[in-house]
N, C-alpha and C. Protein backbone atom coordinates (compact mmCIF):
# COMPACT_ATOMS: atom_id res chain seq x y z
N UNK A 1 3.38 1.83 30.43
CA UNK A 1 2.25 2.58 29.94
C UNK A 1 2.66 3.33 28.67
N UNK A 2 1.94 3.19 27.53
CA UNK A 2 2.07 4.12 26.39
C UNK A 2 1.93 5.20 26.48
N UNK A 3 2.44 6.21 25.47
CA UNK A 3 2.08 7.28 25.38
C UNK A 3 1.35 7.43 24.38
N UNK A 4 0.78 8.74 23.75
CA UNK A 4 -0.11 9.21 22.42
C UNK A 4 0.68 9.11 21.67
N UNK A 5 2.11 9.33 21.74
CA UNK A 5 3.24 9.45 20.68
C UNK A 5 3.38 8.23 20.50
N UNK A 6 3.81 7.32 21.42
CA UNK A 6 4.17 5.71 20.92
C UNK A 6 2.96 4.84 20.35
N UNK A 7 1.93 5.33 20.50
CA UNK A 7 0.61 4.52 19.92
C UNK A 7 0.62 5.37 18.38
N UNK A 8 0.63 6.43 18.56
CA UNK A 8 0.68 6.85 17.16
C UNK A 8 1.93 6.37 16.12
N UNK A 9 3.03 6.34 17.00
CA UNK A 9 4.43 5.61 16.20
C UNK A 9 4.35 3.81 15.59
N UNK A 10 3.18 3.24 16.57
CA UNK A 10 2.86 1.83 16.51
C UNK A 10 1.62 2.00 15.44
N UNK A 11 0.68 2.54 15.84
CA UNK A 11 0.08 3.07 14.22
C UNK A 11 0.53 3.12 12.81
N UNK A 12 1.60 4.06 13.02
CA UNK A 12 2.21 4.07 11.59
C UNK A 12 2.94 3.31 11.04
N UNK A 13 3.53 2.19 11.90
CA UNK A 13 4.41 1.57 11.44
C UNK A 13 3.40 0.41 10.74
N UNK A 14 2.31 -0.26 11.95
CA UNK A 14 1.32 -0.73 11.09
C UNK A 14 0.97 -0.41 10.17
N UNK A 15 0.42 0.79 9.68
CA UNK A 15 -0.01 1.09 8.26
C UNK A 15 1.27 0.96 6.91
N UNK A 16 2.29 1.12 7.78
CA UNK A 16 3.05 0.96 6.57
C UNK A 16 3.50 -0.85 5.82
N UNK A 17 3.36 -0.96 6.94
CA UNK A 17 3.59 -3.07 6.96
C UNK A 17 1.90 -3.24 6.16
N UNK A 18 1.04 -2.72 6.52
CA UNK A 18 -0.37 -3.40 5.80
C UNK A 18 -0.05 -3.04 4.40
N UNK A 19 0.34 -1.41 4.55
CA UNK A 19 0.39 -0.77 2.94
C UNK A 19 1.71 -1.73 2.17
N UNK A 20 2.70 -2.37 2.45
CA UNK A 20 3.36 -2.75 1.86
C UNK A 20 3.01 -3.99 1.14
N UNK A 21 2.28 -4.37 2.47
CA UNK A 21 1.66 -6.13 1.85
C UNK A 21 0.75 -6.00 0.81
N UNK A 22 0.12 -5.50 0.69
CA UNK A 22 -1.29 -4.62 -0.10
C UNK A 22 -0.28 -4.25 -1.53
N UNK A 23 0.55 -3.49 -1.25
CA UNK A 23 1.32 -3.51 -2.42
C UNK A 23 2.00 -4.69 -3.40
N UNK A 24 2.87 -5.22 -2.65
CA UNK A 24 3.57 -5.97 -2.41
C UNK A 24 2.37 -7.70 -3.60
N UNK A 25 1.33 -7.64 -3.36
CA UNK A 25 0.25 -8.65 -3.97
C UNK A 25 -0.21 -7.48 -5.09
N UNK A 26 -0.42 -6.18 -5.31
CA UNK A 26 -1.43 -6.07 -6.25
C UNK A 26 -2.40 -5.27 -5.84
N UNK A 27 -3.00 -5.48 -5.11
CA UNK A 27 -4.40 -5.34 -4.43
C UNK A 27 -4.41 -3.66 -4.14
N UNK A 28 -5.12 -3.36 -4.99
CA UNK A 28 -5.42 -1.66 -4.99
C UNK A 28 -4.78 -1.13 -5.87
N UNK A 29 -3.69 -1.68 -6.78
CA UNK A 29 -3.02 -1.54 -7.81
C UNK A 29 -3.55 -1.12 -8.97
N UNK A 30 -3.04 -0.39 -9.58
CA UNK A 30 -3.94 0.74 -11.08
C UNK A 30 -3.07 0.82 -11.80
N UNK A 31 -3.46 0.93 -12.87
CA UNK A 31 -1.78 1.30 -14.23
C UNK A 31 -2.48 1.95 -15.22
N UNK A 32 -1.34 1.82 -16.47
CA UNK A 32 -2.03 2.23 -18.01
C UNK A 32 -0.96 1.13 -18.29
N UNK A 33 -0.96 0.73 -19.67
CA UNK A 33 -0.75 -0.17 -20.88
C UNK A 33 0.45 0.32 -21.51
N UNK A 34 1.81 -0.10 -21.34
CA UNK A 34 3.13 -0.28 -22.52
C UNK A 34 3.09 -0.27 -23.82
N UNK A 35 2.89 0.13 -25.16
CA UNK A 35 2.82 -0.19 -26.20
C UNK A 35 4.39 -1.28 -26.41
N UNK A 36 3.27 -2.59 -26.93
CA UNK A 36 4.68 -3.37 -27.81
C UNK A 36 4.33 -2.91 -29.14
N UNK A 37 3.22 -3.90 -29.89
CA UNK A 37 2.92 -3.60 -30.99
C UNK A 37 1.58 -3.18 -31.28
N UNK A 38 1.05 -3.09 -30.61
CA UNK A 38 -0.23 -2.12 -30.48
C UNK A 38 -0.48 -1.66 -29.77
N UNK A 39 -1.22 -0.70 -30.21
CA UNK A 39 -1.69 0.64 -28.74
C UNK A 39 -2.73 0.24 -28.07
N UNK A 40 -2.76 0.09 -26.84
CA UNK A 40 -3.62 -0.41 -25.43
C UNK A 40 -4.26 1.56 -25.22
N UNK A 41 -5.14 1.54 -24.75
CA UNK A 41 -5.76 2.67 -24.34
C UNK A 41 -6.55 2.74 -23.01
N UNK A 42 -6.98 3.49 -22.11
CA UNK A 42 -7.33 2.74 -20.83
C UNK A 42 -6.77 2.62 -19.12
N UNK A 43 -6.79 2.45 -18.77
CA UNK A 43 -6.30 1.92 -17.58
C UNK A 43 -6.67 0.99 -17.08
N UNK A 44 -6.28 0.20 -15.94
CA UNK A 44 -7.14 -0.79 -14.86
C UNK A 44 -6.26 -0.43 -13.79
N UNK A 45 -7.72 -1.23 -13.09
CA UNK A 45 -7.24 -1.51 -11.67
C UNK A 45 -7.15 -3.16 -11.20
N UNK A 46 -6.87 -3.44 -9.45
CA UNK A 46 -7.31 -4.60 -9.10
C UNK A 46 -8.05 -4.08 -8.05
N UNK A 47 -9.41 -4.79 -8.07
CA UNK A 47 -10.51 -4.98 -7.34
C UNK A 47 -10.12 -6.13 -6.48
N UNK A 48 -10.73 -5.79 -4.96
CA UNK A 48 -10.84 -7.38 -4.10
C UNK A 48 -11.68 -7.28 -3.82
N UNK A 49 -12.67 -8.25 -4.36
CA UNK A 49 -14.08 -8.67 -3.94
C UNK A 49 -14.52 -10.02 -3.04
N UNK A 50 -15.46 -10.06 -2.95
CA UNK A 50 -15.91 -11.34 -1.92
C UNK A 50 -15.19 -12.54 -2.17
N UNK A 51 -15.37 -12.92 -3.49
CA UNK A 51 -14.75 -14.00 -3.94
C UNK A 51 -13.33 -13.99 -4.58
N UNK A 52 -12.41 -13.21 -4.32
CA UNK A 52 -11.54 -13.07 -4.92
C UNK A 52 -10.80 -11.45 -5.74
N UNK A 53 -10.30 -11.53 -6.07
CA UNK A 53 -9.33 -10.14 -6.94
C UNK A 53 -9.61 -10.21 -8.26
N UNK A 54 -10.11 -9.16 -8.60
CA UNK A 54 -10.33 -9.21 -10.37
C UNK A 54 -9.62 -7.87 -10.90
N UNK A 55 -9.33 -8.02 -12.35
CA UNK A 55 -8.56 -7.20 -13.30
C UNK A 55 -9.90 -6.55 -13.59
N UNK A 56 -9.81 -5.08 -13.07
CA UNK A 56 -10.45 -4.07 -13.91
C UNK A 56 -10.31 -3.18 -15.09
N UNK A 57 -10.39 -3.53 -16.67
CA UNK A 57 -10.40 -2.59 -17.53
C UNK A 57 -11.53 -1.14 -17.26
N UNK A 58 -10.84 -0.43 -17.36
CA UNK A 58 -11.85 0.64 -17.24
C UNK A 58 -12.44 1.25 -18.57
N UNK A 59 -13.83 2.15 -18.48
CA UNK A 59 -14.64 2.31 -19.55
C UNK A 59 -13.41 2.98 -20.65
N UNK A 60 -12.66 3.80 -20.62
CA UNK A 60 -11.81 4.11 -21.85
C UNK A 60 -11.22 3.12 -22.82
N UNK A 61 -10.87 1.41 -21.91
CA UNK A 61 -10.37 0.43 -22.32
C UNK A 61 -10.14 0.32 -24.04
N UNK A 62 -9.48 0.35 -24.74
CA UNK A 62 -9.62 0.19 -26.22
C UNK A 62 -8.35 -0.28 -26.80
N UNK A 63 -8.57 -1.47 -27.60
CA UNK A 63 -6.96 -1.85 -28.63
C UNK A 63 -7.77 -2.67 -29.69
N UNK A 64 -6.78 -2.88 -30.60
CA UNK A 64 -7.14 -3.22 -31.75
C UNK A 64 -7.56 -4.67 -31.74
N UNK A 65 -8.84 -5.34 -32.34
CA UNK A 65 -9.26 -6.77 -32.30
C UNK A 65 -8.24 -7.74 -32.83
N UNK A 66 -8.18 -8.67 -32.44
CA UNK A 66 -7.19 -9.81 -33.21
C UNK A 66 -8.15 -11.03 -32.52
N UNK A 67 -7.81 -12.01 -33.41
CA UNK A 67 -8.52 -13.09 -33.46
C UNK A 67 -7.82 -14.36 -32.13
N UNK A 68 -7.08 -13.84 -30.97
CA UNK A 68 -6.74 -14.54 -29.83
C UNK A 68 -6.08 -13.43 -28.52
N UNK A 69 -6.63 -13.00 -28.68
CA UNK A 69 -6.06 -11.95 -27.68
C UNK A 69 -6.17 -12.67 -26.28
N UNK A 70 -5.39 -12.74 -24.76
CA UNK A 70 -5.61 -13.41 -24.11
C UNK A 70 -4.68 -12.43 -22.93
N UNK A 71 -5.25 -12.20 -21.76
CA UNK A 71 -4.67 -11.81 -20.81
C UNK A 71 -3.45 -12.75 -20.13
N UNK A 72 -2.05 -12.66 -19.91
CA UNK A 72 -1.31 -13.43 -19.56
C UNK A 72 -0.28 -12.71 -18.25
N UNK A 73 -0.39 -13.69 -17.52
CA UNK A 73 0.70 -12.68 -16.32
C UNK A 73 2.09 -13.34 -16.03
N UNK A 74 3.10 -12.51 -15.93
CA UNK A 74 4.52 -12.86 -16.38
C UNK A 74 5.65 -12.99 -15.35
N UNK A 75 6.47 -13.54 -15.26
CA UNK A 75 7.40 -13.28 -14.83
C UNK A 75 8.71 -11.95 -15.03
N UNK A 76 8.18 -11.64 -16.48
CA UNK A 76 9.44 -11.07 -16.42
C UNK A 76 8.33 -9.58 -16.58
N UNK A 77 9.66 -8.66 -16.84
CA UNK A 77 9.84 -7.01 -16.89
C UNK A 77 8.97 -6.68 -18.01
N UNK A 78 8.32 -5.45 -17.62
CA UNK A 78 7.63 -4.72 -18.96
C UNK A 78 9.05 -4.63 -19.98
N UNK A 79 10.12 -4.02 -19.52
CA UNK A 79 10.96 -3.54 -20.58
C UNK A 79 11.86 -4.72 -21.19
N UNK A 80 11.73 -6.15 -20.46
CA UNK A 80 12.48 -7.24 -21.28
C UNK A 80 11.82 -8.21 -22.14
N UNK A 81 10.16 -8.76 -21.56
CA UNK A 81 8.94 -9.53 -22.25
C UNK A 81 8.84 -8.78 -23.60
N UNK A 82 8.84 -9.77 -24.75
CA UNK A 82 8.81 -9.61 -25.83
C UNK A 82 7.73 -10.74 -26.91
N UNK A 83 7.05 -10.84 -28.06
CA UNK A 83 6.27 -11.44 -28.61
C UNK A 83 7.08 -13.06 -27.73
N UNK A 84 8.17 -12.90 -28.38
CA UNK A 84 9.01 -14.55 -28.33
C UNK A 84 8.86 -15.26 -27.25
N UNK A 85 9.36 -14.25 -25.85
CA UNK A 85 8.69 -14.79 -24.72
C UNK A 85 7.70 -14.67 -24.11
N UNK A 86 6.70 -13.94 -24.65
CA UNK A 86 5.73 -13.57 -23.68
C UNK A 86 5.13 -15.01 -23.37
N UNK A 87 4.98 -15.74 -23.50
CA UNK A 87 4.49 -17.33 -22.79
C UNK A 87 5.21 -18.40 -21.91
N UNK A 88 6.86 -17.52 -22.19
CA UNK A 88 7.69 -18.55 -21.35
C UNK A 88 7.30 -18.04 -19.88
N UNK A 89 6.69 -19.29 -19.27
CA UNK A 89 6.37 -19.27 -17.88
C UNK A 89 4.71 -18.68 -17.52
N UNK A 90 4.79 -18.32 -18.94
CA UNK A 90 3.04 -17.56 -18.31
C UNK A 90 1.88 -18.22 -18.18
N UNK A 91 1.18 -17.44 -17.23
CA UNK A 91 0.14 -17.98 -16.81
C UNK A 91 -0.96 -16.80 -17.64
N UNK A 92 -2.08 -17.90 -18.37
CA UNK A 92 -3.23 -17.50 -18.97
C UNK A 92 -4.05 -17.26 -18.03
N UNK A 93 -4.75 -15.87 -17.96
CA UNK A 93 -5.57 -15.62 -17.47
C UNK A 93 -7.22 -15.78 -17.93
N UNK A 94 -7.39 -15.25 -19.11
CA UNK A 94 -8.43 -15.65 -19.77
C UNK A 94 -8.66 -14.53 -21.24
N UNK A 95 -9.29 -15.08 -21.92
CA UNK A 95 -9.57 -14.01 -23.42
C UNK A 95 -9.95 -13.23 -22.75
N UNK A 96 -9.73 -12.04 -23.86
CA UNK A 96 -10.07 -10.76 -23.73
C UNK A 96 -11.99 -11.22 -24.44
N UNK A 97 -12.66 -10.40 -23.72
CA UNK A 97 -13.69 -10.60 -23.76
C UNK A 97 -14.04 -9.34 -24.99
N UNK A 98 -13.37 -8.65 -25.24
CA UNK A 98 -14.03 -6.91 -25.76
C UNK A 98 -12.93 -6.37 -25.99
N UNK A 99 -12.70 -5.71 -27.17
CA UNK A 99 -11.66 -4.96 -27.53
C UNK A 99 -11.94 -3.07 -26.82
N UNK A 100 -12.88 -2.83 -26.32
CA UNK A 100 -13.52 -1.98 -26.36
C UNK A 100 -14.44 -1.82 -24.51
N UNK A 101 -14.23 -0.91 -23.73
CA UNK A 101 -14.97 -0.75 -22.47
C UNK A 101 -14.72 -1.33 -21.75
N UNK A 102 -15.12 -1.22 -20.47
CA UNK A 102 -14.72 -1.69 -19.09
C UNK A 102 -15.39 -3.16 -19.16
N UNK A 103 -14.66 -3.81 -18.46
CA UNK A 103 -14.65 -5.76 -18.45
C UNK A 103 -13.78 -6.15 -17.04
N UNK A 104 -14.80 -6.96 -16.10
CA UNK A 104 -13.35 -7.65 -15.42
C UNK A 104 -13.09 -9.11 -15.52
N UNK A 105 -11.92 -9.31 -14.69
CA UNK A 105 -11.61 -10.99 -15.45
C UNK A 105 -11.44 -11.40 -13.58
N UNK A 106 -11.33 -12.43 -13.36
CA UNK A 106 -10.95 -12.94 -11.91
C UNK A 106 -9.67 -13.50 -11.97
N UNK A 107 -8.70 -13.12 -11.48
CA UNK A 107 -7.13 -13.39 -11.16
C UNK A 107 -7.32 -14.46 -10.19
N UNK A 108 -6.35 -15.64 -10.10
CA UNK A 108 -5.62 -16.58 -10.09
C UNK A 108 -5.20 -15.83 -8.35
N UNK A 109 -5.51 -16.86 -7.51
CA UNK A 109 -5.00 -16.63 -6.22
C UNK A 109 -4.02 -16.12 -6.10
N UNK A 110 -2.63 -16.40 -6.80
CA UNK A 110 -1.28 -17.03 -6.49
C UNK A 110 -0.80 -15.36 -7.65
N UNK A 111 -1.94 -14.36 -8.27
CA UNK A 111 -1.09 -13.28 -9.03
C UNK A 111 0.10 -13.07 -8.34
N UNK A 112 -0.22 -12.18 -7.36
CA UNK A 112 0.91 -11.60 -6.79
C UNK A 112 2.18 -12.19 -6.85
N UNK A 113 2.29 -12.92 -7.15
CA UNK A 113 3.90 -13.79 -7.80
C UNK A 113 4.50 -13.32 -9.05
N UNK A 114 3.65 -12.44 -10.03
CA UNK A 114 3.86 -11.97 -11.25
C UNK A 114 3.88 -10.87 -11.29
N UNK A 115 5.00 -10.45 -12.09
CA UNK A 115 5.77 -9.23 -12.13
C UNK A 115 4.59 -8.31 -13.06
N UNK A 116 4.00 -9.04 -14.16
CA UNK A 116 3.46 -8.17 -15.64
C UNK A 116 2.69 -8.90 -15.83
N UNK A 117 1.56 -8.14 -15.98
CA UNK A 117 0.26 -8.67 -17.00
C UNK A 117 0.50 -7.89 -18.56
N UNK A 118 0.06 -9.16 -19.32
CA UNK A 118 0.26 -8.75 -20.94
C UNK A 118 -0.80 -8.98 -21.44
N UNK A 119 -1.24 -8.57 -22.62
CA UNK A 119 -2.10 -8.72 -23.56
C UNK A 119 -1.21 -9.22 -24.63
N UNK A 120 -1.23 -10.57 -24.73
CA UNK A 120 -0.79 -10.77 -25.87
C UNK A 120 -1.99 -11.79 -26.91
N UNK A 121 -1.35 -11.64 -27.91
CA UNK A 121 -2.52 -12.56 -29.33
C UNK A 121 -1.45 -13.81 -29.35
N UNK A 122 -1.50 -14.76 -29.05
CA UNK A 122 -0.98 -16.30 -28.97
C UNK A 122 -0.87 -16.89 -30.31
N UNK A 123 -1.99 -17.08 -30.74
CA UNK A 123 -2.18 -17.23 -32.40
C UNK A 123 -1.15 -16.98 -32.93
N UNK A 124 -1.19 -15.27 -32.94
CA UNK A 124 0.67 -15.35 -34.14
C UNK A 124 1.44 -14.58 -33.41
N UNK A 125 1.77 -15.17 -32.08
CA UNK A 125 2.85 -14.49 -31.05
C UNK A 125 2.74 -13.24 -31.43
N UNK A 126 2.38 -12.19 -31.15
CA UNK A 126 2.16 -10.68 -31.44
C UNK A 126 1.94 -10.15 -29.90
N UNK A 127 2.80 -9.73 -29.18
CA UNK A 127 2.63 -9.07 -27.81
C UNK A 127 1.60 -7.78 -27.91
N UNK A 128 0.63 -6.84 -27.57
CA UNK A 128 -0.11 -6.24 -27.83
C UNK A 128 0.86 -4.53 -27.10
N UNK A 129 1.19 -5.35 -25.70
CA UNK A 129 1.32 -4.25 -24.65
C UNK A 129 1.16 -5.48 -23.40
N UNK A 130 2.02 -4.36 -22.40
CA UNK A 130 2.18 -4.82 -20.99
C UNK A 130 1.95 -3.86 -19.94
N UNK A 131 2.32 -4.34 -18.81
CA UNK A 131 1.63 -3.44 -17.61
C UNK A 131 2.48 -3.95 -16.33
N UNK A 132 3.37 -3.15 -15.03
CA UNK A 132 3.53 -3.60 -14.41
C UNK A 132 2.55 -3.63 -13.38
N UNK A 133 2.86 -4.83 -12.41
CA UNK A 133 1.80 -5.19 -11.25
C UNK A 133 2.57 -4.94 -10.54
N UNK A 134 3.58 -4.45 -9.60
CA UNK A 134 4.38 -4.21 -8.69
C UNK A 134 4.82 -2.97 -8.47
């Protein structure tokens, strides 16, 4: 027979195994923006909705326009991803829709495998800024 103490001890341990997994993918995850070579302004989150997990820019969202800007999620470290590599291994998420206000994009089942989402401009390898997801 349990006690109040051991149901509450089995409680918490659950919450901490859900909260880890939950972490662990992304999911409820919020940041602000790394400056590489331009200033990101803003925050996001990740949303899980019916159909899936989406990247939330929030209304402050703001960086400078360039003519390919493209959300990309990385393998490597905010502090090691650089213009040169920001594509080795990455996965395109989709253009930036708006230099400017809240926008979401729908993430790729399989994010949670990626360390960093970047904003980078592809066009002329120019990293914008990064963000960890973990």
């Amino acid at each position: 027979m349990r006690t109040k103490q051991t149901n509450s001890l089995v409680l918490l341990l659950l919450m901490a195994v859900l909260g880890s997994y939950s972490i662990a993918y992304g999911e409820g995850a919020s940041g602000s923006w790394t400056k590489k070579e331009q200033a990101i302004s803003g925050g996001w989150n990740i949303e899980a909705r019916d159909d899936g997990h989406y990247l939330v820019l929030s209304e402050e969202f703001r960086t400078r326009k360039a003519p390919d800007l493209k959300f990309v999620l990385s393998h490597q470290g905010v502090g090691e991803v650089s213009s040169k590599t920001a594509m080795v291994e990455g996965l395109v998420i989709s253009p930036l829709k708006s230099n400017k206000g809240q926008q979401s994009y729908r993430l790729p089942a399989n994010y949670g495998d990626y360390a960093t989402l970047l904003l980078h401009c592809e066009q002329y390898s120019k990293l914008w800024g990064a963000t960890s997801l973990k």
